[in-house]
PDB file of N, CA and C in Angstrom:
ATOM      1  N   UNK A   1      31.786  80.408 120.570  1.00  0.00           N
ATOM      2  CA  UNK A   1      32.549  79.370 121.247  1.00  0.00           C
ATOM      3  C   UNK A   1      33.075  78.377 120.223  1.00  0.00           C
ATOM      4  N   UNK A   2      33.753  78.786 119.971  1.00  0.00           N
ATOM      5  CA  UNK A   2      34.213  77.988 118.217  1.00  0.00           C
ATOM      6  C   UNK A   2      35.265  76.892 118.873  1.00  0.00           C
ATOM      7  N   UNK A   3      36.125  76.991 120.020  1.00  0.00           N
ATOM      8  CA  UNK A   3      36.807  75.692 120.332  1.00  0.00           C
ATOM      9  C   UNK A   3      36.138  74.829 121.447  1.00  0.00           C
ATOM     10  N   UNK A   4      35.059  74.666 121.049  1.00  0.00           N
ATOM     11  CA  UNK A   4      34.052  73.961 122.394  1.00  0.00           C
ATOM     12  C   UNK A   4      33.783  72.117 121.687  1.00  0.00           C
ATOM     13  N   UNK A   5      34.420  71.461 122.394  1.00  0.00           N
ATOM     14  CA  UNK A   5      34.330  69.973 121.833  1.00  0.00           C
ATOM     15  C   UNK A   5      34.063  68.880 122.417  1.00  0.00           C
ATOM     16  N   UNK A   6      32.867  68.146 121.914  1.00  0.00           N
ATOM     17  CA  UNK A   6      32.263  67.373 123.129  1.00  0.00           C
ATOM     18  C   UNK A   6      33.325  66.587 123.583  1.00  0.00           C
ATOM     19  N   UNK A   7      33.206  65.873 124.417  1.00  0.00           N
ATOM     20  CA  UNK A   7      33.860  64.603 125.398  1.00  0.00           C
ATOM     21  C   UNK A   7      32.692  63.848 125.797  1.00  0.00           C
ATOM     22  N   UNK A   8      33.550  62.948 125.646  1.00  0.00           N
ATOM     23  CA  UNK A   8      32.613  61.434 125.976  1.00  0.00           C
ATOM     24  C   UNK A   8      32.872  60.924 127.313  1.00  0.00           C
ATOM     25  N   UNK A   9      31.566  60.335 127.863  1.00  0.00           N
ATOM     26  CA  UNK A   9      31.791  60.090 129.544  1.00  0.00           C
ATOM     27  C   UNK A   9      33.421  59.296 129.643  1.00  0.00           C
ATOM     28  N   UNK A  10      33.119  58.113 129.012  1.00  0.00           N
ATOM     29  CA  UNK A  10      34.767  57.237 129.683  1.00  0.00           C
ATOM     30  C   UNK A  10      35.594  57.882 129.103  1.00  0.00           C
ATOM     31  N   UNK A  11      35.331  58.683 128.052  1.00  0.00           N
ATOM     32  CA  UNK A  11      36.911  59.330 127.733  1.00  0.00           C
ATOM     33  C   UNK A  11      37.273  60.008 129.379  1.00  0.00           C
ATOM     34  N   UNK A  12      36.647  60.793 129.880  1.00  0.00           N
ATOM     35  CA  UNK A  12      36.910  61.796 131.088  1.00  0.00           C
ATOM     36  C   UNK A  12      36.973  60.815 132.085  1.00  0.00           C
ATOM     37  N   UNK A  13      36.184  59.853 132.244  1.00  0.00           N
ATOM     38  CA  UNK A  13      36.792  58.714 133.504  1.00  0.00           C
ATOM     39  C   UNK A  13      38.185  58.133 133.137  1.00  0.00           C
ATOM     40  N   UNK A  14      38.592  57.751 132.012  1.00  0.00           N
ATOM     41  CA  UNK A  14      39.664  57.704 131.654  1.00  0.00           C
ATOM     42  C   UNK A  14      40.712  58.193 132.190  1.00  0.00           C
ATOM     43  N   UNK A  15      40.024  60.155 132.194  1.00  0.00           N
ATOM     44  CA  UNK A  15      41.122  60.613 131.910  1.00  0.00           C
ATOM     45  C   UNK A  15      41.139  61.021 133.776  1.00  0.00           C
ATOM     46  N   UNK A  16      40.386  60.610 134.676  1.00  0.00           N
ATOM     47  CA  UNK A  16      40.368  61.081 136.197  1.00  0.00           C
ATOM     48  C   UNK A  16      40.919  59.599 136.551  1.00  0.00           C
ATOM     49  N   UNK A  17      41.282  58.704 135.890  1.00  0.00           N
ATOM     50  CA  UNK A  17      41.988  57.428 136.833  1.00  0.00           C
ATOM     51  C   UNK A  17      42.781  57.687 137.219  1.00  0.00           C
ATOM     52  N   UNK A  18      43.310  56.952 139.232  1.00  0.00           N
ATOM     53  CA  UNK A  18      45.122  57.381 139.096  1.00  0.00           C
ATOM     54  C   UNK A  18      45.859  56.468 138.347  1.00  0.00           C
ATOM     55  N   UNK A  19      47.034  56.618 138.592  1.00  0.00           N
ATOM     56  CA  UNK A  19      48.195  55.555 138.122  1.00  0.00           C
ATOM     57  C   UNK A  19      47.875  54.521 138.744  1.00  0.00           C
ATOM     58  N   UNK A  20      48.359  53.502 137.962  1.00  0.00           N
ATOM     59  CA  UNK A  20      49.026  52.079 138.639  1.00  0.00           C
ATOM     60  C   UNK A  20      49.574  52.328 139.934  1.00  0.00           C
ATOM     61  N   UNK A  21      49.064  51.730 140.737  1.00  0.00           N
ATOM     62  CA  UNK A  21      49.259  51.400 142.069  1.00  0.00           C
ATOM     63  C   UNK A  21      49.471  52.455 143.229  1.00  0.00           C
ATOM     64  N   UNK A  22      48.657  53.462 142.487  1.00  0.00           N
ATOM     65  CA  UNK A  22      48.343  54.802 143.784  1.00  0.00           C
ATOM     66  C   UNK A  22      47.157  53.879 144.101  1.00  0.00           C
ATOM     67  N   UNK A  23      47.087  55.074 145.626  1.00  0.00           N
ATOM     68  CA  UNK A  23      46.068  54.854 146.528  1.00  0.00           C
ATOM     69  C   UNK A  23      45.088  55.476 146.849  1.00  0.00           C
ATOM     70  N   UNK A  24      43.889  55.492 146.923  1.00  0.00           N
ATOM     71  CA  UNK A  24      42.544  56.261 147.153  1.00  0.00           C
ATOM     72  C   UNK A  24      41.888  56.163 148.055  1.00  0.00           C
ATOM     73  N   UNK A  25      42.611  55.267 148.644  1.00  0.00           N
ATOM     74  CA  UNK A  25      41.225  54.780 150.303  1.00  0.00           C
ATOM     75  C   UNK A  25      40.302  54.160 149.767  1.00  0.00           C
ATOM     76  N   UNK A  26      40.300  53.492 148.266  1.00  0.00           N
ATOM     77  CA  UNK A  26      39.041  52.517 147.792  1.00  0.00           C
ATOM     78  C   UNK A  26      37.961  52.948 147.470  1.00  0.00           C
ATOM     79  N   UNK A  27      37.881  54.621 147.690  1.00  0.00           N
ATOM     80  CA  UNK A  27      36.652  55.515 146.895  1.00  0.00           C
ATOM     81  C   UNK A  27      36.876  55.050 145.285  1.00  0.00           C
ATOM     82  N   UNK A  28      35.782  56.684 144.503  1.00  0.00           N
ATOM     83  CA  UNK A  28      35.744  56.445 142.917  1.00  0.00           C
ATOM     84  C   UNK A  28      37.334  56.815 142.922  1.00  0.00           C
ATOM     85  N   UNK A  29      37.519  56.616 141.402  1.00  0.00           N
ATOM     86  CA  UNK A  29      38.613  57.226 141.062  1.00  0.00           C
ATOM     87  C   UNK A  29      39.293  58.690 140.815  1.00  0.00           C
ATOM     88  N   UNK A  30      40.359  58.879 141.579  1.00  0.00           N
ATOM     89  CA  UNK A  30      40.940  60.664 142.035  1.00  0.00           C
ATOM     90  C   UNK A  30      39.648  61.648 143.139  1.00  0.00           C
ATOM     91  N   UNK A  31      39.314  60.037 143.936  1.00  0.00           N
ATOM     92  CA  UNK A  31      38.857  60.825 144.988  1.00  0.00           C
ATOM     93  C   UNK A  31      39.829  61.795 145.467  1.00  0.00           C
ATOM     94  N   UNK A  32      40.501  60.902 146.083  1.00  0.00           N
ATOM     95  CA  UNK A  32      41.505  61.573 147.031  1.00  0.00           C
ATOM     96  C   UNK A  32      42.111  63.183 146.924  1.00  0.00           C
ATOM     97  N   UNK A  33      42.271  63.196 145.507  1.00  0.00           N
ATOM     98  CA  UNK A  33      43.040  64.500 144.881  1.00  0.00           C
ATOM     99  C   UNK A  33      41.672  65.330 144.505  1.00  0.00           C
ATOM    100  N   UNK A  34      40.684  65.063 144.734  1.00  0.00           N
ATOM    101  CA  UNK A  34      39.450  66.012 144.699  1.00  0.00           C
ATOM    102  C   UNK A  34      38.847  65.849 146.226  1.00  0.00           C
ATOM    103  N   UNK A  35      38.988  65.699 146.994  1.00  0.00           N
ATOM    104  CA  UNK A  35      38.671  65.519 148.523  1.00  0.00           C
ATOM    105  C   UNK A  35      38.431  66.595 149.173  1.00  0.00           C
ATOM    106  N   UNK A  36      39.604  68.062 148.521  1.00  0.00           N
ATOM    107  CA  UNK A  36      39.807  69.253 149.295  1.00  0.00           C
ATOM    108  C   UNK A  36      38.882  69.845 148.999  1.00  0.00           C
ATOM    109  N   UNK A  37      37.734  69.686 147.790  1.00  0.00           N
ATOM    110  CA  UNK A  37      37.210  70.420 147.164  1.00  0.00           C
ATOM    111  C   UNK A  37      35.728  70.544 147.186  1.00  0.00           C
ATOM    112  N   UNK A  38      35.545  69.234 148.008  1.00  0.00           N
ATOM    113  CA  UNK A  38      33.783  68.649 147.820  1.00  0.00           C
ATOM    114  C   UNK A  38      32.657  69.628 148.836  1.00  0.00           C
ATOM    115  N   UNK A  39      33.341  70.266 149.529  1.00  0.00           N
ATOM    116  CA  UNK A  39      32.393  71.569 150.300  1.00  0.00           C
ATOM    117  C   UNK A  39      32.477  72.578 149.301  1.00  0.00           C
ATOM    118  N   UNK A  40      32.981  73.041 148.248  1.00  0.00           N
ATOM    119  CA  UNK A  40      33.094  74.491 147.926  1.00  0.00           C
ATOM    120  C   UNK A  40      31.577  74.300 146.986  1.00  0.00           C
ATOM    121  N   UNK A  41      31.149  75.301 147.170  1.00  0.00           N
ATOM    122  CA  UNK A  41      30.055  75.182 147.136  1.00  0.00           C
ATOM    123  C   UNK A  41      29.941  75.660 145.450  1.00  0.00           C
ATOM    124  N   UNK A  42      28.626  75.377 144.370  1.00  0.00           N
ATOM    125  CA  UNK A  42      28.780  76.137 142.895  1.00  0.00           C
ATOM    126  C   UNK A  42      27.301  76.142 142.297  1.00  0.00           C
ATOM    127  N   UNK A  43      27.245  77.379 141.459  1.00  0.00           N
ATOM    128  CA  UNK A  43      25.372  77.552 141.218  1.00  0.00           C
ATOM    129  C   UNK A  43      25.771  76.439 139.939  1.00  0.00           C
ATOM    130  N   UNK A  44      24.441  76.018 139.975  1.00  0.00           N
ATOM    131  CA  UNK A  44      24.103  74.636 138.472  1.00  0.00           C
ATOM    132  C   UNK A  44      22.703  75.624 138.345  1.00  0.00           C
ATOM    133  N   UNK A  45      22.936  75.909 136.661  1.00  0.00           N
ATOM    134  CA  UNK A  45      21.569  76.808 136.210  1.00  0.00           C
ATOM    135  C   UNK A  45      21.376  75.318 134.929  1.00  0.00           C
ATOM    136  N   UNK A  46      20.042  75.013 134.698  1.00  0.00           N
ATOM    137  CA  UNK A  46      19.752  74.625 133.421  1.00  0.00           C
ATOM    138  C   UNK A  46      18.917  75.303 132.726  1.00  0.00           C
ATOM    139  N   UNK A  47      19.646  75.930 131.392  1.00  0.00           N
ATOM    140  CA  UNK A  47      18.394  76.991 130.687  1.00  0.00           C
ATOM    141  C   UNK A  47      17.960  76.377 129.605  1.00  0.00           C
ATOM    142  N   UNK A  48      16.469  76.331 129.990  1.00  0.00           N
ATOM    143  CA  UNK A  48      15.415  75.549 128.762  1.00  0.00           C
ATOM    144  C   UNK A  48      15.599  76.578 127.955  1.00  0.00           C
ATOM    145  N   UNK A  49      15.685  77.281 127.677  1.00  0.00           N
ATOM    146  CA  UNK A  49      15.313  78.738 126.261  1.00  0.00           C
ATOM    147  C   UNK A  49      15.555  80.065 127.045  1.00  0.00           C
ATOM    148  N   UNK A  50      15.780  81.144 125.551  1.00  0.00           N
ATOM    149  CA  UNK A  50      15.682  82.511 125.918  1.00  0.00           C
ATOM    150  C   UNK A  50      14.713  83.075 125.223  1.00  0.00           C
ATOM    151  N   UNK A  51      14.032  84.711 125.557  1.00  0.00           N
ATOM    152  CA  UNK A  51      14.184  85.202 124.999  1.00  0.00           C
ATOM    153  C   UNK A  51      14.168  86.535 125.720  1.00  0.00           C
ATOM    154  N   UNK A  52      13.535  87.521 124.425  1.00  0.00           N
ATOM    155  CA  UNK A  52      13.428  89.169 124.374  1.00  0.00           C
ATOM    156  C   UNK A  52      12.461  89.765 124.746  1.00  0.00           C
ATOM    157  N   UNK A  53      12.279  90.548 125.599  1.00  0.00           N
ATOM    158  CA  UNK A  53      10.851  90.986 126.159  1.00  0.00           C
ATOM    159  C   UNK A  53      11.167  92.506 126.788  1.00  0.00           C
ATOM    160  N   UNK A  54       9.993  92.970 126.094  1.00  0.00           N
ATOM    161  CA  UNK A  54       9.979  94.617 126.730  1.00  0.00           C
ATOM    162  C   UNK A  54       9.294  94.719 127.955  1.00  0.00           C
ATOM    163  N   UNK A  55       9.981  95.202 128.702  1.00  0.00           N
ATOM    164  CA  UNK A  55       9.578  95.500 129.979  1.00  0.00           C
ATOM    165  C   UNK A  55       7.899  95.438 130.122  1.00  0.00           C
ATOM    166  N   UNK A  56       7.308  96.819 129.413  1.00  0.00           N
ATOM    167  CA  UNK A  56       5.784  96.846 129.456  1.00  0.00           C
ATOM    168  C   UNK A  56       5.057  95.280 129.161  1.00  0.00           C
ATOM    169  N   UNK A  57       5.777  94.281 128.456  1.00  0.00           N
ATOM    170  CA  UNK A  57       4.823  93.138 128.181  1.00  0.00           C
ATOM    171  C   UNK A  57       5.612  92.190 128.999  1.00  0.00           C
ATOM    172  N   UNK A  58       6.032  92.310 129.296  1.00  0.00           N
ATOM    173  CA  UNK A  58       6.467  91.512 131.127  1.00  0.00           C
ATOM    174  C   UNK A  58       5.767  91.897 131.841  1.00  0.00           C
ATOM    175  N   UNK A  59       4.843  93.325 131.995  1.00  0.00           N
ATOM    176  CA  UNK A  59       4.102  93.525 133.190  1.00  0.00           C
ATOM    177  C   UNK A  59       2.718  93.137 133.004  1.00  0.00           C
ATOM    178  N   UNK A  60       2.893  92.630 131.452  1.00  0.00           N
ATOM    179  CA  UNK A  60       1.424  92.228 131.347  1.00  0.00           C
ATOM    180  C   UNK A  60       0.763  90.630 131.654  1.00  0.00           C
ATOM    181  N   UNK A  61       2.202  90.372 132.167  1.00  0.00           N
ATOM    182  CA  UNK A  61       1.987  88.795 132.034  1.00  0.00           C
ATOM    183  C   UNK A  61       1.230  88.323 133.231  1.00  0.00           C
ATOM    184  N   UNK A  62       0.357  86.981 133.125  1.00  0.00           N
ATOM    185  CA  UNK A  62      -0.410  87.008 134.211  1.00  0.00           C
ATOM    186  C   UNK A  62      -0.268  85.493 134.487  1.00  0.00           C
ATOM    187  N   UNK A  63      -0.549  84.914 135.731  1.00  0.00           N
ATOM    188  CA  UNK A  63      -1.323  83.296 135.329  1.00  0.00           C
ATOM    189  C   UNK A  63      -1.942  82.898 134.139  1.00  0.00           C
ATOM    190  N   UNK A  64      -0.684  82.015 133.728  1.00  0.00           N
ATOM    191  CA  UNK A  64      -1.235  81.025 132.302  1.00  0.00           C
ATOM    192  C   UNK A  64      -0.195  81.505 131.020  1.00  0.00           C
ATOM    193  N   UNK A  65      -0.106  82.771 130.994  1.00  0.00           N
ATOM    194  CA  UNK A  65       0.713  83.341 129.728  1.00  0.00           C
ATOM    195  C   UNK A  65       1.524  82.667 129.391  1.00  0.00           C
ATOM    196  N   UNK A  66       2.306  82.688 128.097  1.00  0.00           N
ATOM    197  CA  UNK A  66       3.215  81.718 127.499  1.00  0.00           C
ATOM    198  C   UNK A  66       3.948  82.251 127.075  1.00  0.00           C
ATOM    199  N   UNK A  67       5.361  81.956 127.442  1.00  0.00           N
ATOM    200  CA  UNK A  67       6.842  82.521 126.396  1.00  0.00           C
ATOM    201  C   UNK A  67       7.523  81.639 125.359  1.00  0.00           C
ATOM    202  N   UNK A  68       7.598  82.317 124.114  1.00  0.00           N
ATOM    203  CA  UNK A  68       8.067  81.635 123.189  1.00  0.00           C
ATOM    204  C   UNK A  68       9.784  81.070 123.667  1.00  0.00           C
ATOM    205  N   UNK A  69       9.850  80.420 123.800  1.00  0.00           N
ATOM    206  CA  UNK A  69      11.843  80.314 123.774  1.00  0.00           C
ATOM    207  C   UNK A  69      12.493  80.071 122.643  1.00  0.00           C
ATOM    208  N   UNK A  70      13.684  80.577 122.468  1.00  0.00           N
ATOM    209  CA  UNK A  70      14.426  80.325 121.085  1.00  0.00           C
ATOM    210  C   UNK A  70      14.661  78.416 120.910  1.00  0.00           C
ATOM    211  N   UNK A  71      14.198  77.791 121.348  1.00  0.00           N
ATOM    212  CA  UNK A  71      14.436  76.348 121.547  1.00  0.00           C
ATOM    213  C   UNK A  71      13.055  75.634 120.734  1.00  0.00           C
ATOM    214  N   UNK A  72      13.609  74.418 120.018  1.00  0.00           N
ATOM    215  CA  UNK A  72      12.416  73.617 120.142  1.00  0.00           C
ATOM    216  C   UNK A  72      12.471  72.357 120.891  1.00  0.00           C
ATOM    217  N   UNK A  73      11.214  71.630 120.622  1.00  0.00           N
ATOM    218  CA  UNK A  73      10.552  70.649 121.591  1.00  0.00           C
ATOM    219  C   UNK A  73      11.935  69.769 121.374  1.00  0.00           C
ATOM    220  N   UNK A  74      12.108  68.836 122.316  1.00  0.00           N
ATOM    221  CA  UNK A  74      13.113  68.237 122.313  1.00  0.00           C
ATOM    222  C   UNK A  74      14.830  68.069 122.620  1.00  0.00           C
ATOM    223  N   UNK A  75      14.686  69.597 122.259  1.00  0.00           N
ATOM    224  CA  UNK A  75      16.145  70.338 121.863  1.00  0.00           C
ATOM    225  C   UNK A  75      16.989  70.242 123.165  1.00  0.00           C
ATOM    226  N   UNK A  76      18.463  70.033 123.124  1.00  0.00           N
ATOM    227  CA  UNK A  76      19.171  70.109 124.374  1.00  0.00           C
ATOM    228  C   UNK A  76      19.398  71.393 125.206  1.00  0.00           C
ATOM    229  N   UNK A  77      19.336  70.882 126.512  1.00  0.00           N
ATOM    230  CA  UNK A  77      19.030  72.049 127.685  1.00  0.00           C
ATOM    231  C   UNK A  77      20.281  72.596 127.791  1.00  0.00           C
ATOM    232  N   UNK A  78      20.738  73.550 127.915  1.00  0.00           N
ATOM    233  CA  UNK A  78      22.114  73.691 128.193  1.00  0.00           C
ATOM    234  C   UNK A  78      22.390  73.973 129.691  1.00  0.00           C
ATOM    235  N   UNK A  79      23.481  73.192 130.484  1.00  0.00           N
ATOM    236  CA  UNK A  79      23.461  73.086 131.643  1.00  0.00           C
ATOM    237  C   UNK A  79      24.899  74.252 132.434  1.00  0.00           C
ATOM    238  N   UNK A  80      24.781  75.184 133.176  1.00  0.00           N
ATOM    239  CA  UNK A  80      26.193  75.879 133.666  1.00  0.00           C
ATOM    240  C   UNK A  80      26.455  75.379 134.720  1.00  0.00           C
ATOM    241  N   UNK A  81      27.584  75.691 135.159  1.00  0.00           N
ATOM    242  CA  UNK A  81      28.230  75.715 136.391  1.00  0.00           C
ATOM    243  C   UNK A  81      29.028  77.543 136.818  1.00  0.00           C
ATOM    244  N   UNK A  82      28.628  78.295 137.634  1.00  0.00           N
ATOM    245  CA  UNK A  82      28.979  79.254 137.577  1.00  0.00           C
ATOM    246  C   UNK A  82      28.852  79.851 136.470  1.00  0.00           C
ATOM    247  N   UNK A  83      28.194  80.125 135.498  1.00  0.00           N
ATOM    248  CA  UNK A  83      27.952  80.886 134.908  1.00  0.00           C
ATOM    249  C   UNK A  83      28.902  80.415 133.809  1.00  0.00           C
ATOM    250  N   UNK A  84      29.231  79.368 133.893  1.00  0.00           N
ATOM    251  CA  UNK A  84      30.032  78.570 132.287  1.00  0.00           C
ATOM    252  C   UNK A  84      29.704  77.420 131.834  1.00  0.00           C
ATOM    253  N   UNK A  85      28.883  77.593 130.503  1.00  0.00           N
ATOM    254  CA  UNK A  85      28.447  76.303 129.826  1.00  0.00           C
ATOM    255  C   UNK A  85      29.556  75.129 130.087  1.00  0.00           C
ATOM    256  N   UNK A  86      28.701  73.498 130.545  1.00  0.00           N
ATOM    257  CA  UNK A  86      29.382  72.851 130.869  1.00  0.00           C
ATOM    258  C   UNK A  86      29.381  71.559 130.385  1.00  0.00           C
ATOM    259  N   UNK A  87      27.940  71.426 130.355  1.00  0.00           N
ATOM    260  CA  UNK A  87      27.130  70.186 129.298  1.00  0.00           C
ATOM    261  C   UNK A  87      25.662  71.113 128.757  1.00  0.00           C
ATOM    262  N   UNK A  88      25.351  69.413 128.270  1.00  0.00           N
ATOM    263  CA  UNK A  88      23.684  69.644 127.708  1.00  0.00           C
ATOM    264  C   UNK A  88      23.189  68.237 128.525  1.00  0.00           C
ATOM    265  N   UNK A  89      22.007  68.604 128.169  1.00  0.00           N
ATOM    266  CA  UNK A  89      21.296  67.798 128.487  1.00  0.00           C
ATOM    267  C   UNK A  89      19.695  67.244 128.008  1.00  0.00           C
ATOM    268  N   UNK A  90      18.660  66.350 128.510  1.00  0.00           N
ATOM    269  CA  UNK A  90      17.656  66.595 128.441  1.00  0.00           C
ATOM    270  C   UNK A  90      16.825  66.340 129.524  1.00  0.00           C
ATOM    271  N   UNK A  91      15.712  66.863 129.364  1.00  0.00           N
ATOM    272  CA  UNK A  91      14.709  67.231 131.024  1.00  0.00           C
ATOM    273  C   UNK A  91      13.792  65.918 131.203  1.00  0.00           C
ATOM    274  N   UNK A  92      13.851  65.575 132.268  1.00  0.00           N
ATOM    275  CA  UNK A  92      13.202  64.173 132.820  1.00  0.00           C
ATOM    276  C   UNK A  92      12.394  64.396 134.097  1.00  0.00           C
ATOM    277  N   UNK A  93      11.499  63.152 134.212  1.00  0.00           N
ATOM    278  CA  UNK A  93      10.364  63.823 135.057  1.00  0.00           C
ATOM    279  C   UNK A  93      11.210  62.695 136.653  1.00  0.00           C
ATOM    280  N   UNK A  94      11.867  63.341 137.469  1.00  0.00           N
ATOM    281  CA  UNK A  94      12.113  62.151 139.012  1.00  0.00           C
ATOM    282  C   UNK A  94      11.320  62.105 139.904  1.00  0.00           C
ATOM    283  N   UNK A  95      10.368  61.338 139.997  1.00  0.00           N
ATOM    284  CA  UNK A  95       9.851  61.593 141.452  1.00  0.00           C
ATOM    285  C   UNK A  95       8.979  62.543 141.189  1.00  0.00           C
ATOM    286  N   UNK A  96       7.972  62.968 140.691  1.00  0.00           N
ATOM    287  CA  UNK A  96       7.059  64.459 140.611  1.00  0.00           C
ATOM    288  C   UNK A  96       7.744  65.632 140.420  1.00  0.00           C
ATOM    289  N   UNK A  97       9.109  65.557 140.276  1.00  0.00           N
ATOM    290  CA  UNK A  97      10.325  67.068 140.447  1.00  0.00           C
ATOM    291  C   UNK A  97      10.608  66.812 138.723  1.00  0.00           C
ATOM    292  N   UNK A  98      10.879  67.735 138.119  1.00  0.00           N
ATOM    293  CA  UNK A  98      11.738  67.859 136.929  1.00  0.00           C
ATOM    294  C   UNK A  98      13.525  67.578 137.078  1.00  0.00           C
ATOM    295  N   UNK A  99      13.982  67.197 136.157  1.00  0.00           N
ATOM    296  CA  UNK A  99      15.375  66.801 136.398  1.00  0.00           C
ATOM    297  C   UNK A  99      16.211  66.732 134.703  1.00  0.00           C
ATOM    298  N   UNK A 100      17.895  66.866 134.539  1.00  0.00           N
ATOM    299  CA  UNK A 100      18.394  66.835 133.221  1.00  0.00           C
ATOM    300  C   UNK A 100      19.406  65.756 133.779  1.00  0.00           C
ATOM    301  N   UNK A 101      19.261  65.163 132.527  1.00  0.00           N
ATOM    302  CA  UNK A 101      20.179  64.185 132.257  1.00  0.00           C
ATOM    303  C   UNK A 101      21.152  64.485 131.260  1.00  0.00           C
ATOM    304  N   UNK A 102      22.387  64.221 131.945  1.00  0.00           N
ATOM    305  CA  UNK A 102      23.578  64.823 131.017  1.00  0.00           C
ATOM    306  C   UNK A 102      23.792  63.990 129.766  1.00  0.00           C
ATOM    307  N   UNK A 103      23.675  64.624 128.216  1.00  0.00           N
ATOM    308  CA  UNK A 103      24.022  63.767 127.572  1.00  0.00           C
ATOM    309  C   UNK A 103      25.495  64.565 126.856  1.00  0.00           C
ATOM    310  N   UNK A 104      25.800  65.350 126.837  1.00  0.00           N
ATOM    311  CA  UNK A 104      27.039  65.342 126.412  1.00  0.00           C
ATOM    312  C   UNK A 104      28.101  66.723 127.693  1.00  0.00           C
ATOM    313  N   UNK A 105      29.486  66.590 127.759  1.00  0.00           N
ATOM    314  CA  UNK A 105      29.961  67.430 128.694  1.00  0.00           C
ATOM    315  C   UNK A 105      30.450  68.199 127.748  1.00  0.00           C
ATOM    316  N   UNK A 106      31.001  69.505 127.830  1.00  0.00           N
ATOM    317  CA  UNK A 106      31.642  70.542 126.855  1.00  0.00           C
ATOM    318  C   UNK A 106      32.649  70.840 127.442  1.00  0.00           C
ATOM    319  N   UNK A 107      33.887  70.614 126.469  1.00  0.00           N
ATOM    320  CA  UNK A 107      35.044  70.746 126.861  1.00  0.00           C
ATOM    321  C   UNK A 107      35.691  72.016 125.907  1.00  0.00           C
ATOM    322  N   UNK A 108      35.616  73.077 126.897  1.00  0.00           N
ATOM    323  CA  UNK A 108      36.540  74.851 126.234  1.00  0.00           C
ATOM    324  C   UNK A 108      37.691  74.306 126.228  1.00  0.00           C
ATOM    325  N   UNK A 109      38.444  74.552 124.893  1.00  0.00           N
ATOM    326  CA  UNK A 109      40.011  74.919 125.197  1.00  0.00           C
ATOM    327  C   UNK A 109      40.529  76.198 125.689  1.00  0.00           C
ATOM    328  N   UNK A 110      41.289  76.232 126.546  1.00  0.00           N
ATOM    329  CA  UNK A 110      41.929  77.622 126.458  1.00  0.00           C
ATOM    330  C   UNK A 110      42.658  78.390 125.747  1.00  0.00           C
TER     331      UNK A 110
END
């Protein structure tokens, strides 16, 4: 992914403001022109790590076992949307639930 380049939050709020003196009904900004869209539904995967495993030592795994991941402690989570890297992040504890906090968005060129 060699043309993948972060963006910064207000750069992208920036760049979702309308013009001077359009109208939104007083929602966030470019509600309106994203309005049609807020039911379609989309998978959000966050993958802490990968790795490689032979079948036979997958079947050996039991309560407690441990997988190495290609990641270390700390390291950013990478977050998809449909199955396309979108940000990173890092993992936070909400409420007794695990949760990522976006720290940077990834912007593909085409």
């Amino acid at each position: 992914m060699s043309d993948t380049e972060n963006v910064d939050w207000q750069e992208l709020e920036e760049q979702s403001e309308p013009a001077e003196g359009s109208s939104n009904g007083g929602g966030p900004p470019g509600e309106s022109s994203l309005e049609a869209i807020y039911d379609v539904p989309v998978r959000v995967s966050a993958v802490l790590g990968k790795t490689n495993l032979q079948v036979s030592k997958l079947l050996q795994l039991g309560p407690g076992a441990v997988l190495e991941l290609d990641r270390k402690v700390g390291e950013a989570v990478d977050i998809f949307v449909n199955n396309r890297l979108v940000a990173r992040g890092e993992v936070v504890l909400v409420e007794e639930k695990l949760g990522i906090t976006m720290t940077e968005i990834i912007k593909v060129e085409d």
